[in-house]
N, C-alpha and C. Protein backbone atom coordinates (compact mmCIF):
# COMPACT_ATOMS: atom_id res chain seq x y z
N UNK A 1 94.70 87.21 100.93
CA UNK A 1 95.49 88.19 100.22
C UNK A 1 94.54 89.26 99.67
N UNK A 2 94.51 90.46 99.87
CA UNK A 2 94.26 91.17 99.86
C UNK A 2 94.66 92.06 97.78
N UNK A 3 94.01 93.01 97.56
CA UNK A 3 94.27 94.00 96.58
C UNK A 3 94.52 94.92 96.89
N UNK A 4 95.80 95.89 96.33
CA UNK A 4 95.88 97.05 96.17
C UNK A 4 95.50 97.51 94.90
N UNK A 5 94.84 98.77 94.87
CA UNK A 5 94.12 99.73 95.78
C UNK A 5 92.63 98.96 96.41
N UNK A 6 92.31 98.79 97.61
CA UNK A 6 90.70 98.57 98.04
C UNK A 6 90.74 98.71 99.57
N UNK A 7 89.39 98.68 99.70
CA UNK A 7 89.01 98.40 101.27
C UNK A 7 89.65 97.48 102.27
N UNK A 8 89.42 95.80 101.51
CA UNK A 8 89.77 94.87 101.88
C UNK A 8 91.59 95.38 102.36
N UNK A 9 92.19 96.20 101.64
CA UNK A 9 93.54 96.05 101.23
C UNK A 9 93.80 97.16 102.90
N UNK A 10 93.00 98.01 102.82
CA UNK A 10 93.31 99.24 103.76
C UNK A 10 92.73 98.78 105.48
N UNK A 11 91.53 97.52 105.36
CA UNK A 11 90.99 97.04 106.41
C UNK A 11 92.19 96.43 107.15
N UNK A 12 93.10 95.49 106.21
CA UNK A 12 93.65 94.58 107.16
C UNK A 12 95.41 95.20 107.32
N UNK A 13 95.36 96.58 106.56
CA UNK A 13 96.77 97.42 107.19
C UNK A 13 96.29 97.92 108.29
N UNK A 14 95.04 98.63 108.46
CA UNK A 14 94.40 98.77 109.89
C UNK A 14 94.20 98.02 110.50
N UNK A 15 94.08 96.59 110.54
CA UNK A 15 94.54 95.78 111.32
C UNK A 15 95.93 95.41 112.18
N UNK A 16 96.80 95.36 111.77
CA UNK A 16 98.28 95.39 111.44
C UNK A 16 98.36 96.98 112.35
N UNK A 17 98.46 97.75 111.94
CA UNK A 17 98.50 99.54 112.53
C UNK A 17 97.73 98.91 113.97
N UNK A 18 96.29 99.46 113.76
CA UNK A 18 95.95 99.14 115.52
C UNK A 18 96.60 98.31 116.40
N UNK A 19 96.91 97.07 116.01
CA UNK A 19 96.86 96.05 116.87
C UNK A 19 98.94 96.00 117.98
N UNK A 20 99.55 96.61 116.94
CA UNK A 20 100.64 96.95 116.67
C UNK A 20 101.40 98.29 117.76
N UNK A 21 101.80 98.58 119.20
CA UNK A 21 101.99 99.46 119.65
C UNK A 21 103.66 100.39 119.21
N UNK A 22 104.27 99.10 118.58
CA UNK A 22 105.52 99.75 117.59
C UNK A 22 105.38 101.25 117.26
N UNK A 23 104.26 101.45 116.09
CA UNK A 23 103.62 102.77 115.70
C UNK A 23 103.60 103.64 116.26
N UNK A 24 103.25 103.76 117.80
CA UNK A 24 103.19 105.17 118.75
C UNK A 24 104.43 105.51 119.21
N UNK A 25 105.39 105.13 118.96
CA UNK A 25 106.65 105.59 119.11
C UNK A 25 107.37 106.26 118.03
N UNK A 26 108.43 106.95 118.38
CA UNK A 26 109.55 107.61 117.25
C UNK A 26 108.71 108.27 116.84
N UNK A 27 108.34 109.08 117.19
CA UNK A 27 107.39 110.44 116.00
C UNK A 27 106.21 109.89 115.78
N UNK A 28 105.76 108.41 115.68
CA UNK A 28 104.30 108.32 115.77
C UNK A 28 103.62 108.64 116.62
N UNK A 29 102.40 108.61 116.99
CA UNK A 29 101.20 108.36 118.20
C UNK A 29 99.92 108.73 117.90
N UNK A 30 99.39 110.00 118.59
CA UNK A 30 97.80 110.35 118.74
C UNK A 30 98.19 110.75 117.18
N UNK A 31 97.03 110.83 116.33
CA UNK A 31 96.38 111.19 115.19
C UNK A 31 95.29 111.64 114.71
N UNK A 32 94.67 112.78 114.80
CA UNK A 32 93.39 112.61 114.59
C UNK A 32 92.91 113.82 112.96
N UNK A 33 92.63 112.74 112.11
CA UNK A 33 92.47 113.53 110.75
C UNK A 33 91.45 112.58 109.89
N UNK A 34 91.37 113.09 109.06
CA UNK A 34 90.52 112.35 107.67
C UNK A 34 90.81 112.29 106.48
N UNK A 35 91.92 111.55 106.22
CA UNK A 35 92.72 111.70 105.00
C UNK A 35 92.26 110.75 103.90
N UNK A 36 91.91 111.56 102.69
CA UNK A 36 91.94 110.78 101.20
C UNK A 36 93.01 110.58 100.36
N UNK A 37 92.99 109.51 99.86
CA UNK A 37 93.99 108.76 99.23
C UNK A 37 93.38 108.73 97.97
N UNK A 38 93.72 109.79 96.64
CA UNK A 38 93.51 109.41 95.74
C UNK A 38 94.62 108.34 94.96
N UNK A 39 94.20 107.68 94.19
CA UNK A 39 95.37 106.29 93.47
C UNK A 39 94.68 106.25 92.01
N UNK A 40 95.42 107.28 91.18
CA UNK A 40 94.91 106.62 89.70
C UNK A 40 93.04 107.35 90.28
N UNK A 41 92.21 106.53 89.82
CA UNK A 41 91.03 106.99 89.47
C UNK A 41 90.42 106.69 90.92
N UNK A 42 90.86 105.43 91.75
CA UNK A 42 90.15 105.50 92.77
C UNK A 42 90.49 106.10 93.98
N UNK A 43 89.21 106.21 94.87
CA UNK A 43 89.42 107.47 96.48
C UNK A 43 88.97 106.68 97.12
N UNK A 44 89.92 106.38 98.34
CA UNK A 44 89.58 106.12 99.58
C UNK A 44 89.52 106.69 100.86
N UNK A 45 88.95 107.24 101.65
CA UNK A 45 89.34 108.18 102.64
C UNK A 45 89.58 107.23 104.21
N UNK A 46 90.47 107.52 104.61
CA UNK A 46 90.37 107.26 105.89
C UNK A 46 90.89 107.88 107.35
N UNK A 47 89.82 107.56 108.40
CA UNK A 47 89.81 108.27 109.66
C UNK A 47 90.80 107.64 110.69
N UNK A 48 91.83 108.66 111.13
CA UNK A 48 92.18 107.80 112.37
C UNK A 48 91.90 109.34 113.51
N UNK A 49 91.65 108.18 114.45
CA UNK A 49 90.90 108.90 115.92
C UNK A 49 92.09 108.14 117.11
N UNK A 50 92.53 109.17 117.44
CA UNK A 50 93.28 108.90 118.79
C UNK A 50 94.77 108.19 117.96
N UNK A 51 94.61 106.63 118.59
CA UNK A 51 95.98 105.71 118.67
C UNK A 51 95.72 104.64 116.89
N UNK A 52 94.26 105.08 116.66
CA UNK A 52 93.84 104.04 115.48
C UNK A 52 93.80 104.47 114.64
N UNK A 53 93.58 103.86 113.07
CA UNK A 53 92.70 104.10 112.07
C UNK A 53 91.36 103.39 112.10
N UNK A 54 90.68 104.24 112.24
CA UNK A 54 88.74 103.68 112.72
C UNK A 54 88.62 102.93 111.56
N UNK A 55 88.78 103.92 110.25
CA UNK A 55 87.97 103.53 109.13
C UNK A 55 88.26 103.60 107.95
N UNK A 56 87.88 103.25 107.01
CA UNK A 56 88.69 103.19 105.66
C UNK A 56 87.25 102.66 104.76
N UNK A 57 86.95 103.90 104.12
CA UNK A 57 85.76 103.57 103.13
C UNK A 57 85.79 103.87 101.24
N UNK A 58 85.46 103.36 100.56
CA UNK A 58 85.48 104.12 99.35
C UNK A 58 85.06 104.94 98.93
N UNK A 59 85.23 106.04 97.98
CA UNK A 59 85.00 107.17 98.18
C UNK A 59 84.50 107.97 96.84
N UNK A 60 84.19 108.90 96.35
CA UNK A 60 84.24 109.56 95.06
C UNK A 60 85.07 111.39 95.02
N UNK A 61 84.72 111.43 94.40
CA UNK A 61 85.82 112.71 94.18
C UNK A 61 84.93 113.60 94.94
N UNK A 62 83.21 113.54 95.41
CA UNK A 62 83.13 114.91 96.03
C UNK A 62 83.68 114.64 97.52
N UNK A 63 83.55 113.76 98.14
CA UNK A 63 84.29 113.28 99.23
C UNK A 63 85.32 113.87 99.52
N UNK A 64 86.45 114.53 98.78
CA UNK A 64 87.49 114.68 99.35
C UNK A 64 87.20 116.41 99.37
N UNK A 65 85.69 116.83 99.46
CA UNK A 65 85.81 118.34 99.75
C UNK A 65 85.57 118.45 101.82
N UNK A 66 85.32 117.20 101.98
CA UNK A 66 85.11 116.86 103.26
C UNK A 66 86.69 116.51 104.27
N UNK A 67 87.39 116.05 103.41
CA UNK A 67 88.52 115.02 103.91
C UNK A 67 89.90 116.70 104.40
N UNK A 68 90.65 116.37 105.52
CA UNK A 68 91.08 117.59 105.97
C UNK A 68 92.16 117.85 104.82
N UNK A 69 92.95 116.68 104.41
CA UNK A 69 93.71 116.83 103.07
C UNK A 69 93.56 115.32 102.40
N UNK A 70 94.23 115.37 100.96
CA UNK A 70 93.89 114.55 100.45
C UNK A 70 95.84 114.15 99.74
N UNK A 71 95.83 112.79 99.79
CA UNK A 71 97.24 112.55 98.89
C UNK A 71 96.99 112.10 97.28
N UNK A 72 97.47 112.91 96.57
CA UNK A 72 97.02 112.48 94.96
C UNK A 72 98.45 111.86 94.48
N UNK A 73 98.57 110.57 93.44
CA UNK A 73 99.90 110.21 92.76
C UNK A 73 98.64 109.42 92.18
N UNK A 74 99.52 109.30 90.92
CA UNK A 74 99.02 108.14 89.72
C UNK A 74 99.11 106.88 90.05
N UNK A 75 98.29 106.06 89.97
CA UNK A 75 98.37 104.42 90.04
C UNK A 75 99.53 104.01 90.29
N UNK A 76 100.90 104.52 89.38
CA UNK A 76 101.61 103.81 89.50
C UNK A 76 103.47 104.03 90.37
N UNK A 77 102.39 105.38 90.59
CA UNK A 77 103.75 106.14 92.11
C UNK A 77 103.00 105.42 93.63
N UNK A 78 102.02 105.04 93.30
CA UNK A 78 101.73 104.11 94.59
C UNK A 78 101.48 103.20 94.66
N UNK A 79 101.53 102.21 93.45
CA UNK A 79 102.21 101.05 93.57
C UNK A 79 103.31 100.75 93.59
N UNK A 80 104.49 101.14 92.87
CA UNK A 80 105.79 101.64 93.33
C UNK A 80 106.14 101.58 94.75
N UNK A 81 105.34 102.51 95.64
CA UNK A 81 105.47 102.82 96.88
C UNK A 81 105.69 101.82 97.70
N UNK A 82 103.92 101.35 98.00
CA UNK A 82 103.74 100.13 98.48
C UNK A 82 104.09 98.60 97.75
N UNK A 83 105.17 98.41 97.12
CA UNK A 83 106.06 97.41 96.85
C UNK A 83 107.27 97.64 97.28
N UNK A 84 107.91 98.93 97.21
CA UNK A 84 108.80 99.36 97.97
C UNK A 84 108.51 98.84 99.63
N UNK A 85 107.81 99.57 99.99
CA UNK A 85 107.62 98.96 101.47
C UNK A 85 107.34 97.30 101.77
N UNK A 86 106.59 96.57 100.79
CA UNK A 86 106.72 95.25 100.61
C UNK A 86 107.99 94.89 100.57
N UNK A 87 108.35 94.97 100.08
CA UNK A 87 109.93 94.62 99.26
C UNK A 87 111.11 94.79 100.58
N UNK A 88 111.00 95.99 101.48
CA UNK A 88 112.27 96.41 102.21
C UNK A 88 111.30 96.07 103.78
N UNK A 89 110.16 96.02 104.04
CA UNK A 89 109.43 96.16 105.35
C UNK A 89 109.13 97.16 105.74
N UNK A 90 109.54 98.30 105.70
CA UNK A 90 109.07 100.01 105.83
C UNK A 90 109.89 100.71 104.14
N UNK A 91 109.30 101.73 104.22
CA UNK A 91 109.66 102.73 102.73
C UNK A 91 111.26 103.18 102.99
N UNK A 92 111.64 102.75 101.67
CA UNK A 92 113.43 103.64 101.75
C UNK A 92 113.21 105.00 101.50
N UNK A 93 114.53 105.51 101.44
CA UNK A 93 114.05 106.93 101.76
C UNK A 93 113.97 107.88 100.38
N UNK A 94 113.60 107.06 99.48
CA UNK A 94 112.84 107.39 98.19
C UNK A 94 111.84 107.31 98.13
N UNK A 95 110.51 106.62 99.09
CA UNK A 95 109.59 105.85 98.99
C UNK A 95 108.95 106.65 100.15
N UNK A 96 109.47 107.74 100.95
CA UNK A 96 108.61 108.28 102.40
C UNK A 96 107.33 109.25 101.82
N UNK A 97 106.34 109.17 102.65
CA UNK A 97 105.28 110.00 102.20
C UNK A 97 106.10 111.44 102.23
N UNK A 98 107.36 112.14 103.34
CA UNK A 98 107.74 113.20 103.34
C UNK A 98 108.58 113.52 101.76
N UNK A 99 109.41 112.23 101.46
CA UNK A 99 110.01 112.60 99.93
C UNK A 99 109.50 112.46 99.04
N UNK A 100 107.84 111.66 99.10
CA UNK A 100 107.20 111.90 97.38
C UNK A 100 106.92 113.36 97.75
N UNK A 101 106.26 113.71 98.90
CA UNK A 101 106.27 114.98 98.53
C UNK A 101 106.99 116.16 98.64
N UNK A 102 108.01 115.97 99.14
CA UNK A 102 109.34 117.49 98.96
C UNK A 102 109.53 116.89 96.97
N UNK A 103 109.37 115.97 96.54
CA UNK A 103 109.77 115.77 94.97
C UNK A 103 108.84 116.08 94.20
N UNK A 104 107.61 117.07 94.46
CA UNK A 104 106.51 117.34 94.22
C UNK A 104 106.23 118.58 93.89
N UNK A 105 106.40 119.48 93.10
CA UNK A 105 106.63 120.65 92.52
C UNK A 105 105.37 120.77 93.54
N UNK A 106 104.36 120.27 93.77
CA UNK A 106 102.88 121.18 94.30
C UNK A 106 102.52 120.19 95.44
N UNK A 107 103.75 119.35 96.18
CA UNK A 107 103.52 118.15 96.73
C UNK A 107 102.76 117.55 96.54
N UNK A 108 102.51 116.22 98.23
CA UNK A 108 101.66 115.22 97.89
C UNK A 108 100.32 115.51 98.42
N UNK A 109 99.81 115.71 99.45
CA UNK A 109 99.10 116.80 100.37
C UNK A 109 98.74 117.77 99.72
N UNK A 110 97.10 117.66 99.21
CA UNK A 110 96.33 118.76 98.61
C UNK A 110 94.77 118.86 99.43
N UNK A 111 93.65 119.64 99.18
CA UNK A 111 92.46 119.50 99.56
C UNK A 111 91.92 120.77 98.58
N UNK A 112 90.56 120.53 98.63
CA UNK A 112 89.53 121.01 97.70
C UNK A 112 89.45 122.32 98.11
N UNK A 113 89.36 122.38 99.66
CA UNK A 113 88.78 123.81 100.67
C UNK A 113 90.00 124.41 100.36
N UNK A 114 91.66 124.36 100.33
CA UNK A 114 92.11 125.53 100.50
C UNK A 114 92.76 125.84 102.03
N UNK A 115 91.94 125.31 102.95
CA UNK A 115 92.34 125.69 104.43
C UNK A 115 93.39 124.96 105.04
N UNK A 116 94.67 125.88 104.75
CA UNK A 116 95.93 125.22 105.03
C UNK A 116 96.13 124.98 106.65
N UNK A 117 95.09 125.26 107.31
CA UNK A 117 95.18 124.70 108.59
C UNK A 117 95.13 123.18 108.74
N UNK A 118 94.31 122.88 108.04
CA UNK A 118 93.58 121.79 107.87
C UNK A 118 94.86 120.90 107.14
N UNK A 119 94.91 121.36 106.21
CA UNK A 119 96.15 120.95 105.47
C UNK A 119 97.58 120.29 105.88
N UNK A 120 97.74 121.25 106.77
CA UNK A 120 99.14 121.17 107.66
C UNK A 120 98.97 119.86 108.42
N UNK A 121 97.42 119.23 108.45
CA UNK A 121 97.24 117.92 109.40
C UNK A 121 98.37 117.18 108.72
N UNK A 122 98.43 116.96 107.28
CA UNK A 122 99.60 115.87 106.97
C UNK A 122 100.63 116.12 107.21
N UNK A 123 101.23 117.39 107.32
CA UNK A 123 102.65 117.35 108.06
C UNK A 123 102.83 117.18 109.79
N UNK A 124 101.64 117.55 110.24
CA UNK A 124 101.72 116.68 111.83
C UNK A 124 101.56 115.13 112.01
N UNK A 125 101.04 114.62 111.30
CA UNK A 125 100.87 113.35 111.70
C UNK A 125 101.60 112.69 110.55
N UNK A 126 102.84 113.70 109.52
CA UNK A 126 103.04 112.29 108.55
C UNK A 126 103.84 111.27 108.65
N UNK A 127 103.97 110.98 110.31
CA UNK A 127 105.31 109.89 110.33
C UNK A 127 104.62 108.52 111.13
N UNK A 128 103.15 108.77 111.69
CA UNK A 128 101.77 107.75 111.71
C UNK A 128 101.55 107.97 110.85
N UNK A 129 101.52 108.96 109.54
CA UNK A 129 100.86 107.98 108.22
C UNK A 129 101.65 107.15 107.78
N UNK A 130 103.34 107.54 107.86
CA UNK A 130 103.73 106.17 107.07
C UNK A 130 103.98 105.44 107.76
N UNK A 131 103.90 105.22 109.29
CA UNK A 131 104.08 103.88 109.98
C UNK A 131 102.68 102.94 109.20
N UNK A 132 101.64 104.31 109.32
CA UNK A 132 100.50 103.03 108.55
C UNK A 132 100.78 102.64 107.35
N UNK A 133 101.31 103.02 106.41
CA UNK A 133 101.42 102.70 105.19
C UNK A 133 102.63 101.64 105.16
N UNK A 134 103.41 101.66 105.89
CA UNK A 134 104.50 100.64 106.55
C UNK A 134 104.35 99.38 107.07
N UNK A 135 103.04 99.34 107.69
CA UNK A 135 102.36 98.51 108.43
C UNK A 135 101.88 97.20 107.47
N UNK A 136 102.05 98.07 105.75
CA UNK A 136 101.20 97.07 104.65
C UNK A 136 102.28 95.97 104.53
N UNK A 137 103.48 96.36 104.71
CA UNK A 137 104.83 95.17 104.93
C UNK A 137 104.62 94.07 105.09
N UNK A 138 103.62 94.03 106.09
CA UNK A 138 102.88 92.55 106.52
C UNK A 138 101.99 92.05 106.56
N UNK A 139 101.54 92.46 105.41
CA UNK A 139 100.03 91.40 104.69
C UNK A 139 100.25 91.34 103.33
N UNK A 140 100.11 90.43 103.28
CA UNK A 140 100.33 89.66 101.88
C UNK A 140 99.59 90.44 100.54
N UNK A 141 100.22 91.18 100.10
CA UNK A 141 99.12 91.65 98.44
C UNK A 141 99.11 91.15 97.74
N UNK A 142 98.16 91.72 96.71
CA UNK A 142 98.15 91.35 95.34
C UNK A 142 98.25 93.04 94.51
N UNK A 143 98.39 93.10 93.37
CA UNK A 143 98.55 94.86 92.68
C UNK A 143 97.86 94.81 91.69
N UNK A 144 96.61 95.79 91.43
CA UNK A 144 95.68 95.80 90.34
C UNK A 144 96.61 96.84 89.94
């Protein structure tokens, strides 16, 4: 059993995601970005290349001047989240990465640079991000 927020926690949803060809369908598939996950105080960034998520490392705040966008919510809009998706097996439709952020005066999807090219990566790929974040359905947590 794993913790949310950590490595351990994001290693074995990338487990689950890769291994899993469900995901490349319905609006999922190729992906290729570097997205940070801020949660409360901690950053994690992670890479997916092609059909995967490669990597998932911890991070600090200058990190995300690197990352193409970054998702910011307080500790406890993403634990919320991912219990929601625990709870139902994928996010209801209160719980989608697209409705935290249309409910987001400045959405969820930010970055340091500014370069809304870059930016726009989360609205191309945000329906492989929440298959990945969907994917946490099936590993057992724990919630710091």
């Amino acid at each position: 059993m794993s913790r949310f927020p950590s490595v351990d926690w994001f290693d074995e949803v990338r487990a689950v995601f890769n291994a899993d060809d469900s995901y490349r369908g319905a609006g999922g598939g190729t992906c290729n970005c570097t997205a940070g996950m801020k949660i409360g105080d901690d950053i994690f960034v992670l890479t997916f290349e092609g059909i995967e998520c490669s990597r998932a490392v911890v991070a600090d705040e200058a990190a995300l001047d690197d990352v193409d966008f970054y998702l910011d919510m307080p500790r406890g809009d993403w634990l919320e989240m991912v219990k929601n998706i625990a709870a139902n097996g994928s996010a209801d439709l209160h719980h989608t990465l697209n409705t935290l952020d249309l409910d987001r005066e400045d959405g969820l999807a930010t970055s340091h640079h500014g370069d809304q090219y870059r930016e726009d990566l989360f609205f191309r790929y945000n329906q492989t991000l929440q298959f990945f974040f969907n994917a946490s359905a099936r590993i057992k947590s724990e919630y710091a």
